[in-house]
C-alpha atoms as a PDB file:
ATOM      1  CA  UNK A   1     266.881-171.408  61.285  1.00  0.00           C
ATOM      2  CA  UNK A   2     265.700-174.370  59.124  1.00  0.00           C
ATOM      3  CA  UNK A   3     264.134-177.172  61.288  1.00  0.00           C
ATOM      4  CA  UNK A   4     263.987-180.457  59.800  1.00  0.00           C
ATOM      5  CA  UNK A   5     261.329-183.318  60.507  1.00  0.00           C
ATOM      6  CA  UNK A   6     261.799-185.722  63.873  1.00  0.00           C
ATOM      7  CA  UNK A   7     262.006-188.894  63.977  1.00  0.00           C
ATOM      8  CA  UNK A   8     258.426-190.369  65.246  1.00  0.00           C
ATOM      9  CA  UNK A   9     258.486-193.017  67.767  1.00  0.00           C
ATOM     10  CA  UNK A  10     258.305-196.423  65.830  1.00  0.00           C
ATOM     11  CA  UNK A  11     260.665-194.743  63.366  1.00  0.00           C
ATOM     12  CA  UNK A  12     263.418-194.518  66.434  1.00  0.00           C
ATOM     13  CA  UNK A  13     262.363-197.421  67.632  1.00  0.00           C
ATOM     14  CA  UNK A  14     262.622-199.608  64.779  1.00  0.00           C
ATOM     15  CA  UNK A  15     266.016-197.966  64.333  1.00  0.00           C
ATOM     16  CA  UNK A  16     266.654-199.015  67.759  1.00  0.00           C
ATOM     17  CA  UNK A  17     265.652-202.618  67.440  1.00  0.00           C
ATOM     18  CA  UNK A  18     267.825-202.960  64.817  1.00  0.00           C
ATOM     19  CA  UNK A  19     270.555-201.706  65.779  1.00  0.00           C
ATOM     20  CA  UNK A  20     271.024-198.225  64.003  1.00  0.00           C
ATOM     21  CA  UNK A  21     273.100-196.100  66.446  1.00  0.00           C
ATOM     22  CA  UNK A  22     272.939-192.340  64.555  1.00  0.00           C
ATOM     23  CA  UNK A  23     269.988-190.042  64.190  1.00  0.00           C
ATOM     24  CA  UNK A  24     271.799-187.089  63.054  1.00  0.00           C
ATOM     25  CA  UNK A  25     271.044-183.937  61.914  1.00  0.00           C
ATOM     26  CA  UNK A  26     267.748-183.218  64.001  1.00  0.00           C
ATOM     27  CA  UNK A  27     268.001-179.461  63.985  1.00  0.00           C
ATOM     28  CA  UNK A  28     270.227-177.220  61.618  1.00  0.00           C
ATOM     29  CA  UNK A  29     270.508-174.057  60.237  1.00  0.00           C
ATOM     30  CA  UNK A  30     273.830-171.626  60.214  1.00  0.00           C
ATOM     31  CA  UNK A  31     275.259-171.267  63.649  1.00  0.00           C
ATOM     32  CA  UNK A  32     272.489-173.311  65.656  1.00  0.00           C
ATOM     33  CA  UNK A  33     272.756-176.857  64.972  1.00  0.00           C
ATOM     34  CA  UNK A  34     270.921-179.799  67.427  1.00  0.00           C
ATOM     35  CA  UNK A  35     272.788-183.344  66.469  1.00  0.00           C
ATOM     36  CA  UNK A  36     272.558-186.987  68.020  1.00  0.00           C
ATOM     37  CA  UNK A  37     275.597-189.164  67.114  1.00  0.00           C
ATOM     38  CA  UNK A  38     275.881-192.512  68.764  1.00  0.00           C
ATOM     39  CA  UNK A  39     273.271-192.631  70.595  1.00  0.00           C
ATOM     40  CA  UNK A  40     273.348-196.065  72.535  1.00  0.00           C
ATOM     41  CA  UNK A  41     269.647-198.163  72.915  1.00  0.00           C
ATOM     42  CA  UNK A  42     269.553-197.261  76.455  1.00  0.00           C
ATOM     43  CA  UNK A  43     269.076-193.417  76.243  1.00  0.00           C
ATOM     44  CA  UNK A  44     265.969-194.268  74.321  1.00  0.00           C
ATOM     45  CA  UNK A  45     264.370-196.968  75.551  1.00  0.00           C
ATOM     46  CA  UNK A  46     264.270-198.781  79.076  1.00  0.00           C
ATOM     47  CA  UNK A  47     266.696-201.399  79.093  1.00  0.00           C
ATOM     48  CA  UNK A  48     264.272-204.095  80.145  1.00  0.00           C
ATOM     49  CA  UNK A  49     262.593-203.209  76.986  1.00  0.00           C
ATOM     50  CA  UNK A  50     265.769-203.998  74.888  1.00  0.00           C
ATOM     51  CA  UNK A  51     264.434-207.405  73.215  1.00  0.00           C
ATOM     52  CA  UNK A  52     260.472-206.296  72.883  1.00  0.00           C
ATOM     53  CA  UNK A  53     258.583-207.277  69.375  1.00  0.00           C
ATOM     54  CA  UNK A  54     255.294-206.995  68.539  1.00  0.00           C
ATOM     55  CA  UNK A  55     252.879-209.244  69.913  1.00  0.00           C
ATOM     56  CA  UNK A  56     252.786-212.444  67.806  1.00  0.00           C
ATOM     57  CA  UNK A  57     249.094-212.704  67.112  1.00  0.00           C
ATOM     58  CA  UNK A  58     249.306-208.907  65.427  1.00  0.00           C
ATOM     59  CA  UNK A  59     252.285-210.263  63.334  1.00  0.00           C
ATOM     60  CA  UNK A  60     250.710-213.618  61.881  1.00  0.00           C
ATOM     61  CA  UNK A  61     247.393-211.384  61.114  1.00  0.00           C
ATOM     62  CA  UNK A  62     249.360-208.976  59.096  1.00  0.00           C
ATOM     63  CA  UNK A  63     251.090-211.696  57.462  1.00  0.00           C
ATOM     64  CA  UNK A  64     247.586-213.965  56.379  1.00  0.00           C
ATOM     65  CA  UNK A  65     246.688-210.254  55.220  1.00  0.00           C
ATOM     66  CA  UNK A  66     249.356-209.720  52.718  1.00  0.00           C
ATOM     67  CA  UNK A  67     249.124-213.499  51.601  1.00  0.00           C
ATOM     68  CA  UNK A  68     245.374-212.648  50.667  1.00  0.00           C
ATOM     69  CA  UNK A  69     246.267-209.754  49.029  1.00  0.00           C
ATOM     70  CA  UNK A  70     248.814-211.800  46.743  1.00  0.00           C
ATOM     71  CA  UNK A  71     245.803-213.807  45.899  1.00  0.00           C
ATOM     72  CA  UNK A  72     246.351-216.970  48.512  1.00  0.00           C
ATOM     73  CA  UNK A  73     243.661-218.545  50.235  1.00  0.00           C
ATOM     74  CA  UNK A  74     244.015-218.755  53.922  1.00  0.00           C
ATOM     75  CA  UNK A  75     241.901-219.919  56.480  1.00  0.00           C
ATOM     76  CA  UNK A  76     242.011-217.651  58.848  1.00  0.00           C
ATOM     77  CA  UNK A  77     241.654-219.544  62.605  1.00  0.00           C
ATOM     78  CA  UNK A  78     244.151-217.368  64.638  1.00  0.00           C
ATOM     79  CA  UNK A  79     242.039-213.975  65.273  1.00  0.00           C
ATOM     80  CA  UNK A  80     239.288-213.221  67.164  1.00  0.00           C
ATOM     81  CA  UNK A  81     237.494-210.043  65.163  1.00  0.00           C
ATOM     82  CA  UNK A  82     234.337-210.013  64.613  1.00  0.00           C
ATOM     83  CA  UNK A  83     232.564-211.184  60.495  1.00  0.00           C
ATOM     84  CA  UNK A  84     229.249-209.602  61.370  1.00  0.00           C
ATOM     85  CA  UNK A  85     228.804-206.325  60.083  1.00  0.00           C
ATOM     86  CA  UNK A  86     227.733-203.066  62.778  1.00  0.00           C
ATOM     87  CA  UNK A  87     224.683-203.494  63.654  1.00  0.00           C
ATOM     88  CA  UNK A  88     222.262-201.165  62.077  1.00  0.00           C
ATOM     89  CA  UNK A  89     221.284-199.301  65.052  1.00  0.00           C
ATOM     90  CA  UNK A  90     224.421-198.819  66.108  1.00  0.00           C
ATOM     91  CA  UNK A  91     224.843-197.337  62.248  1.00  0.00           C
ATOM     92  CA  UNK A  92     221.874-195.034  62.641  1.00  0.00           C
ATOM     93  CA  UNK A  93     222.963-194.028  65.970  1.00  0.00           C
ATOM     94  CA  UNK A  94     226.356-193.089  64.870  1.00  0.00           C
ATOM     95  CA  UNK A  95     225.329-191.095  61.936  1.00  0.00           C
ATOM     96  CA  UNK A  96     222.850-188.930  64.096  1.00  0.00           C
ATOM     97  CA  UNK A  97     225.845-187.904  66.582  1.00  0.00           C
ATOM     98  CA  UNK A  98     228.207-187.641  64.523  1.00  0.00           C
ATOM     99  CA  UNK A  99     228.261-183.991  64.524  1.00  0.00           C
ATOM    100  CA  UNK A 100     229.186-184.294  67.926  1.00  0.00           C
ATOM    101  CA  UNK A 101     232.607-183.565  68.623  1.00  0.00           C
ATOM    102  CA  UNK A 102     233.035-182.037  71.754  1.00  0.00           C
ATOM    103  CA  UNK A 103     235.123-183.614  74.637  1.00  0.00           C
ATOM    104  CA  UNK A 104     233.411-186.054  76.605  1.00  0.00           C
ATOM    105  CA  UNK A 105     233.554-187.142  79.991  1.00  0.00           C
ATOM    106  CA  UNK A 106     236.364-189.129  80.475  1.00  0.00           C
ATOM    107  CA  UNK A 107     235.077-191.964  82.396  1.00  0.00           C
ATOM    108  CA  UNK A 108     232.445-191.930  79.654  1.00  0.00           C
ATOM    109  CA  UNK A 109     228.975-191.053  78.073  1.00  0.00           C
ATOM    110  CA  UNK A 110     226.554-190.978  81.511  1.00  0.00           C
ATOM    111  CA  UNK A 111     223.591-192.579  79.548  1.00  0.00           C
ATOM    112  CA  UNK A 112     226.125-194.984  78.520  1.00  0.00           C
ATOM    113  CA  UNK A 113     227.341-195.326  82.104  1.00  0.00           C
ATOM    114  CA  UNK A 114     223.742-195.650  83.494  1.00  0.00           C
ATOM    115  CA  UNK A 115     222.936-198.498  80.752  1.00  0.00           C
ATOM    116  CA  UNK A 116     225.797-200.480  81.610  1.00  0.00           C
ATOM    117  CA  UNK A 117     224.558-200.737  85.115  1.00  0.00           C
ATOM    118  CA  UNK A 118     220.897-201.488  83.736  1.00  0.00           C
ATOM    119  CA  UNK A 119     222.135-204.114  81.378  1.00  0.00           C
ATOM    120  CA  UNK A 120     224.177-206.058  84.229  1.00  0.00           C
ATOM    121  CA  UNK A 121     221.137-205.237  86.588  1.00  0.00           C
ATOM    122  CA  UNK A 122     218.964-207.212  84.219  1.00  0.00           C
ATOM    123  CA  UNK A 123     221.036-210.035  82.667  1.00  0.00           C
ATOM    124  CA  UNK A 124     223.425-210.665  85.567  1.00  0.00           C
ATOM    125  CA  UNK A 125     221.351-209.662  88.690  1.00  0.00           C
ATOM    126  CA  UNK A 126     223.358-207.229  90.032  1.00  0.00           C
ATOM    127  CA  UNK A 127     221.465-204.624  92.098  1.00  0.00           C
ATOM    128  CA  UNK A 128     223.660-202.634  93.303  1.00  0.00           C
ATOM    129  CA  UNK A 129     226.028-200.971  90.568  1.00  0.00           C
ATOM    130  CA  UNK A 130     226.500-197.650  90.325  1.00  0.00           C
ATOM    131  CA  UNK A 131     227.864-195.463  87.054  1.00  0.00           C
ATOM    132  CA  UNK A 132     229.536-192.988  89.164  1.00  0.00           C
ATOM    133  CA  UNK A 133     231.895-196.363  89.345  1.00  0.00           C
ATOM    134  CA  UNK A 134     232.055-197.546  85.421  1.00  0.00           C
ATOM    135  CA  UNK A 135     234.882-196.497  83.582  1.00  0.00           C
ATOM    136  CA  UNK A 136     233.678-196.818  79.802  1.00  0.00           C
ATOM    137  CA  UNK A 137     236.706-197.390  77.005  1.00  0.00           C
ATOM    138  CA  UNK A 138     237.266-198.202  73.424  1.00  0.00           C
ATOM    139  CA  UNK A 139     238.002-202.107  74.213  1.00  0.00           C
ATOM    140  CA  UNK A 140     239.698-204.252  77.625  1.00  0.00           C
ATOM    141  CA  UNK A 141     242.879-204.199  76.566  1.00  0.00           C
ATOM    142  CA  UNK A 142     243.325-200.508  76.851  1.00  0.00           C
ATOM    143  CA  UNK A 143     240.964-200.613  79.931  1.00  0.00           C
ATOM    144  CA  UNK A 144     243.101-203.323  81.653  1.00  0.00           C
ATOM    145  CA  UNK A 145     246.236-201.510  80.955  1.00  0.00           C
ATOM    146  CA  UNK A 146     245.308-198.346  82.457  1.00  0.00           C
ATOM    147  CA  UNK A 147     244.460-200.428  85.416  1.00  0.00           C
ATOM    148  CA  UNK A 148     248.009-202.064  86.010  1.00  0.00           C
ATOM    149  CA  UNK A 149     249.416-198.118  85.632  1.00  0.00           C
ATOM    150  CA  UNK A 150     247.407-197.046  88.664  1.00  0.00           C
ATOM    151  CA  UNK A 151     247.375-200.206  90.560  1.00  0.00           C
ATOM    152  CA  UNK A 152     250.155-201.181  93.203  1.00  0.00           C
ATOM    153  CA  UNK A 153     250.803-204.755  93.780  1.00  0.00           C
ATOM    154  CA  UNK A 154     251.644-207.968  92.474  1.00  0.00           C
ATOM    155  CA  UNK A 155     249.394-210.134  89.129  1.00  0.00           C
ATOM    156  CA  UNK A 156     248.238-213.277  89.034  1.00  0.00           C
ATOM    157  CA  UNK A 157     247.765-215.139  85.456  1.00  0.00           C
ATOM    158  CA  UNK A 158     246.946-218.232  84.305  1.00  0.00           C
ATOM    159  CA  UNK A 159     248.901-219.908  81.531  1.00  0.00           C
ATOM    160  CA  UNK A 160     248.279-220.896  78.983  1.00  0.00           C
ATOM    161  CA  UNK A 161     246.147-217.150  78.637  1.00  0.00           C
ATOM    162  CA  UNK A 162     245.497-214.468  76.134  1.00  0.00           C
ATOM    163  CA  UNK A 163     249.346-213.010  74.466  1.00  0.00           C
ATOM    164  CA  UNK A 164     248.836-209.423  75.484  1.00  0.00           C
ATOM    165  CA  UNK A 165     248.230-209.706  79.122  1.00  0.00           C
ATOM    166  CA  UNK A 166     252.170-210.483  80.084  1.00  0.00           C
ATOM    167  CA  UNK A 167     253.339-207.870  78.212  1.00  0.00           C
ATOM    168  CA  UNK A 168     250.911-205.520  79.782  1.00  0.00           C
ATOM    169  CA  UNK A 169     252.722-206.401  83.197  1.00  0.00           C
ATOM    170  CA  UNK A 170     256.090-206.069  81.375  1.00  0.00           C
ATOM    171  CA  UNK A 171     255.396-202.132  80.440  1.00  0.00           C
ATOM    172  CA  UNK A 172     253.707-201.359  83.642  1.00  0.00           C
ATOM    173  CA  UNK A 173     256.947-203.064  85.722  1.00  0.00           C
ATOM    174  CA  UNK A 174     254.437-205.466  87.479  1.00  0.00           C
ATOM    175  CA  UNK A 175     255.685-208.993  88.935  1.00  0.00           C
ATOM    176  CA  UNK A 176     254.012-211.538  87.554  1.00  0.00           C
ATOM    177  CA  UNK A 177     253.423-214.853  89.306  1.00  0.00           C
ATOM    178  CA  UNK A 178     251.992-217.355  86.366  1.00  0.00           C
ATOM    179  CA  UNK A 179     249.500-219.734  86.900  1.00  0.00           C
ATOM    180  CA  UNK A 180     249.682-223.323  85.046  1.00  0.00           C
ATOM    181  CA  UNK A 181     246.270-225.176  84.731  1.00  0.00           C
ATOM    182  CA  UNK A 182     246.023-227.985  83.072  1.00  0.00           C
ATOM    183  CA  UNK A 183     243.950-230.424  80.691  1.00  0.00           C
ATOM    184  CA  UNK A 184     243.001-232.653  83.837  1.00  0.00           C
ATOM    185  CA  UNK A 185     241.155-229.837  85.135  1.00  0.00           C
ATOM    186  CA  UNK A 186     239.619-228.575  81.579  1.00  0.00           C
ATOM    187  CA  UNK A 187     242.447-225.418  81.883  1.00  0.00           C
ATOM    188  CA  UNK A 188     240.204-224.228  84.753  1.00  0.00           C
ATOM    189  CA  UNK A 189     241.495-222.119  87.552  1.00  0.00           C
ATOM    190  CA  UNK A 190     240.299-223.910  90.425  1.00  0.00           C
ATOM    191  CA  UNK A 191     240.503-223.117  94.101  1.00  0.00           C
ATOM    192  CA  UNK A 192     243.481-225.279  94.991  1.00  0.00           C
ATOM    193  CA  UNK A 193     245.580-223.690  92.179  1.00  0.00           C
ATOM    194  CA  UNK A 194     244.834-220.392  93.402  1.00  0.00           C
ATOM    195  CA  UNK A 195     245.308-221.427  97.283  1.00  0.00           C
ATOM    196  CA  UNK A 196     248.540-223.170  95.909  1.00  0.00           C
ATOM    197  CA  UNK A 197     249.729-219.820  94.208  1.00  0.00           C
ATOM    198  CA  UNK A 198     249.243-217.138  96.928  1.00  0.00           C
ATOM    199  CA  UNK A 199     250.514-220.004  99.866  1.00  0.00           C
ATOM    200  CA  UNK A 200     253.615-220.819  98.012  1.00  0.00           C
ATOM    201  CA  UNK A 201     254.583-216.909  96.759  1.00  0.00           C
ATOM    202  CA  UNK A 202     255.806-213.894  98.365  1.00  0.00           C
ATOM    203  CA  UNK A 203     253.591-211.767  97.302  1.00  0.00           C
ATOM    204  CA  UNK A 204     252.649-208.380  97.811  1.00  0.00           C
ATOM    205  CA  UNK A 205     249.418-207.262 100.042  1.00  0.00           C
ATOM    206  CA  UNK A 206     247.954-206.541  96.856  1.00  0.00           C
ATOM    207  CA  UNK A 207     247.253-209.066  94.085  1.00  0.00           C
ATOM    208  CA  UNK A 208     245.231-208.471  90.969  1.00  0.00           C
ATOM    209  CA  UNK A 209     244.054-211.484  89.027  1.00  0.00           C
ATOM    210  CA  UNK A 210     243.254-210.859  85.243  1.00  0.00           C
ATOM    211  CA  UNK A 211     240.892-213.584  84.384  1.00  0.00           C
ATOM    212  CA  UNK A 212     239.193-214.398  80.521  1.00  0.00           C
ATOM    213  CA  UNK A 213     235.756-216.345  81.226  1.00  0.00           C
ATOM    214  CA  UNK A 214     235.884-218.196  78.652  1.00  0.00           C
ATOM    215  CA  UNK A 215     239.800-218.403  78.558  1.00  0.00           C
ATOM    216  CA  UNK A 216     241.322-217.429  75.507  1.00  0.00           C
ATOM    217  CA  UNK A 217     243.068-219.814  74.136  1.00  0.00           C
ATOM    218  CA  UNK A 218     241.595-222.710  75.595  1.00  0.00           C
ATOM    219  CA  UNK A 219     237.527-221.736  75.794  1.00  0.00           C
ATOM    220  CA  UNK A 220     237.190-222.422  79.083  1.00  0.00           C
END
């Protein structure tokens, strides 16, 4: 039996989005032969996920990119990452562990853990943390999404607010109740808003505000 190569996800998915309806030809070999022949966008992908894109920041960066590597100048203003290079401990550090490649904890590192907790103890005077309760992660975006897949309730979020925290609701089928502030108020969320919000909304027992301090967009 000759098996051929699948498909991999953005492959089918970018066939999806636009609008290719055959994969064909999965599996063959003599007798035994696997085919998918009009296969329509919902036995793929969730139907509320029909019109999804990639988030718009990710596009324009990959766009400035290619312009720069045609040889125009750009001034980049639309991305947060970081110009300063690693810092040299953190070089050092890596280079001595990395060796290390045995499965680690999943909440993370304990020494990591238990320096988290120092650090806040120290800077933010909080006494009471504990590392048995820090989850550690490779950035908040992933950390905040694995939050809305366990939690159970309804989100609050301010607007205007960083792109990717919408979508994050989208994918884990969260309600989202949307916050508007406004330039009187410096884009703060003040205490009325949020009174205003949970007093005027149905919402569930459970509500989870994601809040940037400084917001992203507006710095405040």
């Amino acid at each position: 039996m000759a098996v051929r190569k699948l498909p991999n996800l953005w492959q089918v998915c970018t066939g999806l989005r636009f609008g290719a309806r055959n994969f064909v030809s999965l599996l063959s070999g003599g007798s035994h032969s696997l085919r998918m022949e009009e296969m329509e966008h919902s036995s793929l992908l969730r139907p509320d996920l029909a019109n999804y894109c990639p988030a718009s920041n990710l596009m324009l960066n990959e766009k400035i990119r290619n312009l720069r590597k045609a040889g125009e100048k750009v001034y980049h203003l639309a991305f947060g990452q970081s110009p300063f290079p690693i810092y040299e401990g953190a070089t050092k550090a890596l280079c001595q562990h990395a060796g290390e490649n045995a499965y680690l904890p999943v909440a993370g590192i304990p020494e990591l853990r238990q320096a988290i907790c120092d650090f806040h103890r120290k800077t933010d005077d909080l006494p009471d943390l504990d590392p048995e309760q820090v989850v550690v992660g490779p950035g908040s975006k992933e950390l905040i999404y694995l939050l809305l897949e366990v939690f159970n309730g309804d989100v609050l979020l301010l607007s205007p607010s960083w792109t990717t925290y919408k979508p994050q609701c989208h994918l884990t089928r969260h309600r989202v109740v949307m916050m508007s502030t406004s330039m009187d108020d410096e884009w703060r969320l003040t205490p009325q808003l949020l009174e205003e919000t949970i007093q005027t909304n149905d919402l569930h027992k459970n509500k989870l505000l994601i809040l940037c301090n400084p917001d992203n967009p507006t710095r405040h």
